[in-house]
C-alpha atoms as a PDB file:
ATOM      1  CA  UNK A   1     -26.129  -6.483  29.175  1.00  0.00           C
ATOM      2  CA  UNK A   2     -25.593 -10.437  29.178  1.00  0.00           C
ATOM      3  CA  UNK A   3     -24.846 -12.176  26.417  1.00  0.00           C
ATOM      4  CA  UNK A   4     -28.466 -13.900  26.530  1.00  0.00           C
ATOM      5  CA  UNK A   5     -29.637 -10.446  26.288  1.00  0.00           C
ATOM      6  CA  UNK A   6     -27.594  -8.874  23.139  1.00  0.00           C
ATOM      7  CA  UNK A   7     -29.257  -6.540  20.708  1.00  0.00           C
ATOM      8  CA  UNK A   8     -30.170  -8.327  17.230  1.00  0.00           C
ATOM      9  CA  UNK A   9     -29.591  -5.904  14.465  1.00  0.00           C
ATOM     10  CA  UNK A  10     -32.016  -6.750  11.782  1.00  0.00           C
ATOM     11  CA  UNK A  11     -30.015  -7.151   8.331  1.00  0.00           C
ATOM     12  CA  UNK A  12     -31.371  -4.453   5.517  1.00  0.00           C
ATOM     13  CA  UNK A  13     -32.714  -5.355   2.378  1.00  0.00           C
ATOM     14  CA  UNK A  14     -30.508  -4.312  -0.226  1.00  0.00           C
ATOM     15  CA  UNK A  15     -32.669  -4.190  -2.925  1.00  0.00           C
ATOM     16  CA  UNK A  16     -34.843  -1.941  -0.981  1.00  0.00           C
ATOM     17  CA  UNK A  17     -32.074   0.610  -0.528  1.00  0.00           C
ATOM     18  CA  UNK A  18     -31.759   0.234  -3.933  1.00  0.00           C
ATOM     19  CA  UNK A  19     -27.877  -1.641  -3.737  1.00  0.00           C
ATOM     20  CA  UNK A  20     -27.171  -4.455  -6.597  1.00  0.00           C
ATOM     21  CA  UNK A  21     -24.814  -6.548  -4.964  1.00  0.00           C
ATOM     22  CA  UNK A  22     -24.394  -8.651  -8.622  1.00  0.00           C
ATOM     23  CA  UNK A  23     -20.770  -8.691  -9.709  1.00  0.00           C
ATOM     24  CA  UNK A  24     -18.799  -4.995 -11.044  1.00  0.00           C
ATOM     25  CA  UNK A  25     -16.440  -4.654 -12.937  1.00  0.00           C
ATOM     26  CA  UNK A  26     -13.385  -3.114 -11.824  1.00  0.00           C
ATOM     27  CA  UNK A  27     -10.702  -1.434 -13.986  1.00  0.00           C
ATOM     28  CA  UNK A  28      -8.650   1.151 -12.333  1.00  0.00           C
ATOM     29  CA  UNK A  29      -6.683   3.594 -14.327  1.00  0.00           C
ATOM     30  CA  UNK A  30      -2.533   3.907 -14.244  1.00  0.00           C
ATOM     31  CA  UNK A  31      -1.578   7.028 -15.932  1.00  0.00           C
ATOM     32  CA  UNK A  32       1.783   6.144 -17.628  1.00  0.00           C
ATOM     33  CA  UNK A  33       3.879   8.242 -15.578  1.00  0.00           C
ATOM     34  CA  UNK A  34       3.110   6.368 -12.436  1.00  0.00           C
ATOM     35  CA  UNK A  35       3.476   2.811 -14.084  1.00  0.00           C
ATOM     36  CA  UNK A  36       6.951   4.224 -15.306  1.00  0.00           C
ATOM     37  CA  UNK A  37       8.104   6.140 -12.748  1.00  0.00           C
ATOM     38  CA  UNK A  38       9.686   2.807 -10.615  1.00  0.00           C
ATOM     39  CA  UNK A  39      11.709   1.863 -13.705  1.00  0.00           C
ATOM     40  CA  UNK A  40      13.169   5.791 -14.355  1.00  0.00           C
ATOM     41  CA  UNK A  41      13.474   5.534 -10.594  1.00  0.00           C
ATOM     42  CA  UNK A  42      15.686   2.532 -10.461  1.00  0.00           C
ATOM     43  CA  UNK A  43      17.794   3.595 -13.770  1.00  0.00           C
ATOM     44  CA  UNK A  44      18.904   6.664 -12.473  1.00  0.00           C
ATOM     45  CA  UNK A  45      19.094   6.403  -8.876  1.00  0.00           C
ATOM     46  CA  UNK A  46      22.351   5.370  -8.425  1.00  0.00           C
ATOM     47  CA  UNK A  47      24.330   7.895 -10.863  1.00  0.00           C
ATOM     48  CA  UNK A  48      21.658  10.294  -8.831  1.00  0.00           C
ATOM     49  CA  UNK A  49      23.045   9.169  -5.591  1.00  0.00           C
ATOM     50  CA  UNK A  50      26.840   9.579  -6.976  1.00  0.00           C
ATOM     51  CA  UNK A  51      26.841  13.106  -7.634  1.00  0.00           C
ATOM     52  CA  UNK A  52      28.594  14.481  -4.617  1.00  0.00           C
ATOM     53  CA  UNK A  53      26.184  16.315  -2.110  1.00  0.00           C
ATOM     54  CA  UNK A  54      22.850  14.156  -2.598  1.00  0.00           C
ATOM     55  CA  UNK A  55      21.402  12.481   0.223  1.00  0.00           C
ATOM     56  CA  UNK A  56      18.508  10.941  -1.039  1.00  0.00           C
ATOM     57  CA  UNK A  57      16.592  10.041  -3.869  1.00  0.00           C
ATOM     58  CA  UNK A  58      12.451   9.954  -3.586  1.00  0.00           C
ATOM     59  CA  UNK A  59       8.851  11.088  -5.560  1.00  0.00           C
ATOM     60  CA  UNK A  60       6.448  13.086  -4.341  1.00  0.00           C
ATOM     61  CA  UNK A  61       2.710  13.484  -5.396  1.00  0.00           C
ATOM     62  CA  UNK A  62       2.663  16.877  -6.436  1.00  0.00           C
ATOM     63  CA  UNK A  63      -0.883  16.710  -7.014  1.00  0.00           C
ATOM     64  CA  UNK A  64      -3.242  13.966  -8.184  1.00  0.00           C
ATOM     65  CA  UNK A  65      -2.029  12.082 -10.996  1.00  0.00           C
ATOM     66  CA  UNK A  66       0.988  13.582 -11.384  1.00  0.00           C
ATOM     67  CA  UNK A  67       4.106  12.899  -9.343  1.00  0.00           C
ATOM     68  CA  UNK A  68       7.693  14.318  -9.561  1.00  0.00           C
ATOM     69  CA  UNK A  69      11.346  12.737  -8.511  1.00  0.00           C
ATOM     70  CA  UNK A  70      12.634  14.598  -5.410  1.00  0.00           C
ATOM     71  CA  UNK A  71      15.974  14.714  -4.806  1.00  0.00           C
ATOM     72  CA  UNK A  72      17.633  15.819  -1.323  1.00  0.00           C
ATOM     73  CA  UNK A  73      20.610  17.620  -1.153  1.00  0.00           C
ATOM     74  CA  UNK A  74      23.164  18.861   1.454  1.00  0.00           C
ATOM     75  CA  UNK A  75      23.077  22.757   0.545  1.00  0.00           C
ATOM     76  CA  UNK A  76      21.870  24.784  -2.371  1.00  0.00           C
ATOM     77  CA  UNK A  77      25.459  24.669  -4.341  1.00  0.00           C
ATOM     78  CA  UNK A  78      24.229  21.249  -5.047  1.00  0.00           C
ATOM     79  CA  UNK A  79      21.067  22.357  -6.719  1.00  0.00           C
ATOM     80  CA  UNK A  80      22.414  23.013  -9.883  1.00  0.00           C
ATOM     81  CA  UNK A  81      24.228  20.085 -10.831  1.00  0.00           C
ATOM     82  CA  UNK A  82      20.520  18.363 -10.883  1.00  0.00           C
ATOM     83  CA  UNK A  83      18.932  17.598 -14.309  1.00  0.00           C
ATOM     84  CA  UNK A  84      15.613  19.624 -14.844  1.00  0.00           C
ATOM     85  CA  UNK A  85      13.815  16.014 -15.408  1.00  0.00           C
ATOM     86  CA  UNK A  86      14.826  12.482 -16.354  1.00  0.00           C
ATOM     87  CA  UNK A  87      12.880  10.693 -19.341  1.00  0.00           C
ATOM     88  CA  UNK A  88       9.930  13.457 -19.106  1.00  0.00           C
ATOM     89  CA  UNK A  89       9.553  12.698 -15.361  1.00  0.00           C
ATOM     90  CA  UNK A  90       9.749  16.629 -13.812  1.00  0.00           C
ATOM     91  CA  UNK A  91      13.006  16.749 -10.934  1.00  0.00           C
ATOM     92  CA  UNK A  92      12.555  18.486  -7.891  1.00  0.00           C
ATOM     93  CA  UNK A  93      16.025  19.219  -5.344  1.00  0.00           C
ATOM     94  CA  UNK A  94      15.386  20.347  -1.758  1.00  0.00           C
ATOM     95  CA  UNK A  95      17.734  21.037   0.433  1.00  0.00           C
ATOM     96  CA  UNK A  96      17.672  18.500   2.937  1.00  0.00           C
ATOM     97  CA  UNK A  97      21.241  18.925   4.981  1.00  0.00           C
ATOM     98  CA  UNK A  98      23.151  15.971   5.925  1.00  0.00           C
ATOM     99  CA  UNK A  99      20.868  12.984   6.624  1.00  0.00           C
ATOM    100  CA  UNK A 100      22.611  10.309   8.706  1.00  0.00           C
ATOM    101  CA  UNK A 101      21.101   6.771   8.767  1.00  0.00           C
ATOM    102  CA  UNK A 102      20.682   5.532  12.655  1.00  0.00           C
END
């Protein structure tokens, strides 16, 4: 096919399909854990990251809407110096192993 010969697609009517393309308004939602979480995130991260055996500070969805604070560790000894959650946000350790940056 040429370019003299391309296919014209014929533009649909809207209205017809029964599409209002008039202006909507648009509020999303931010549950208050999520707008938080950064903030706990940053206040805690670095005490996080000085307890000895932690590799790595994170969240995870856990499922929609809610998400936890992960926290790697180099073995399960570690696992128990955690806190169970930090300002209501739930704490999750897994054992990661030693993670070495490249």
């Amino acid at each position: 096919m040429t370019n003299s010969e391309q296919q014209q697609f014929q533009v649909p009517d809207l209205a017809e399909l029964g599409i209002e393309m008039s202006p909507q308004d648009y509020s999303p939602t931010v549950s208050l854990i999520d707008d938080g979480l950064e903030s706990v995130l940053r206040r805690h991260e670095a005490n996080l990251l000085a307890i000895p055996g932690v590799t790595m500070v994170s969240r995870q969805m856990v499922e929609p809407g809610r998400e936890t604070i992960i926290i790697g560790v180099i073995d399960s000894g570690v696992l128990d110096c955690l806190p169970a959650d930090l300002e209501g946000v739930p704490v999750r350790g897994e054992v990661t192993g030693p993670i070495e940056a490249l």
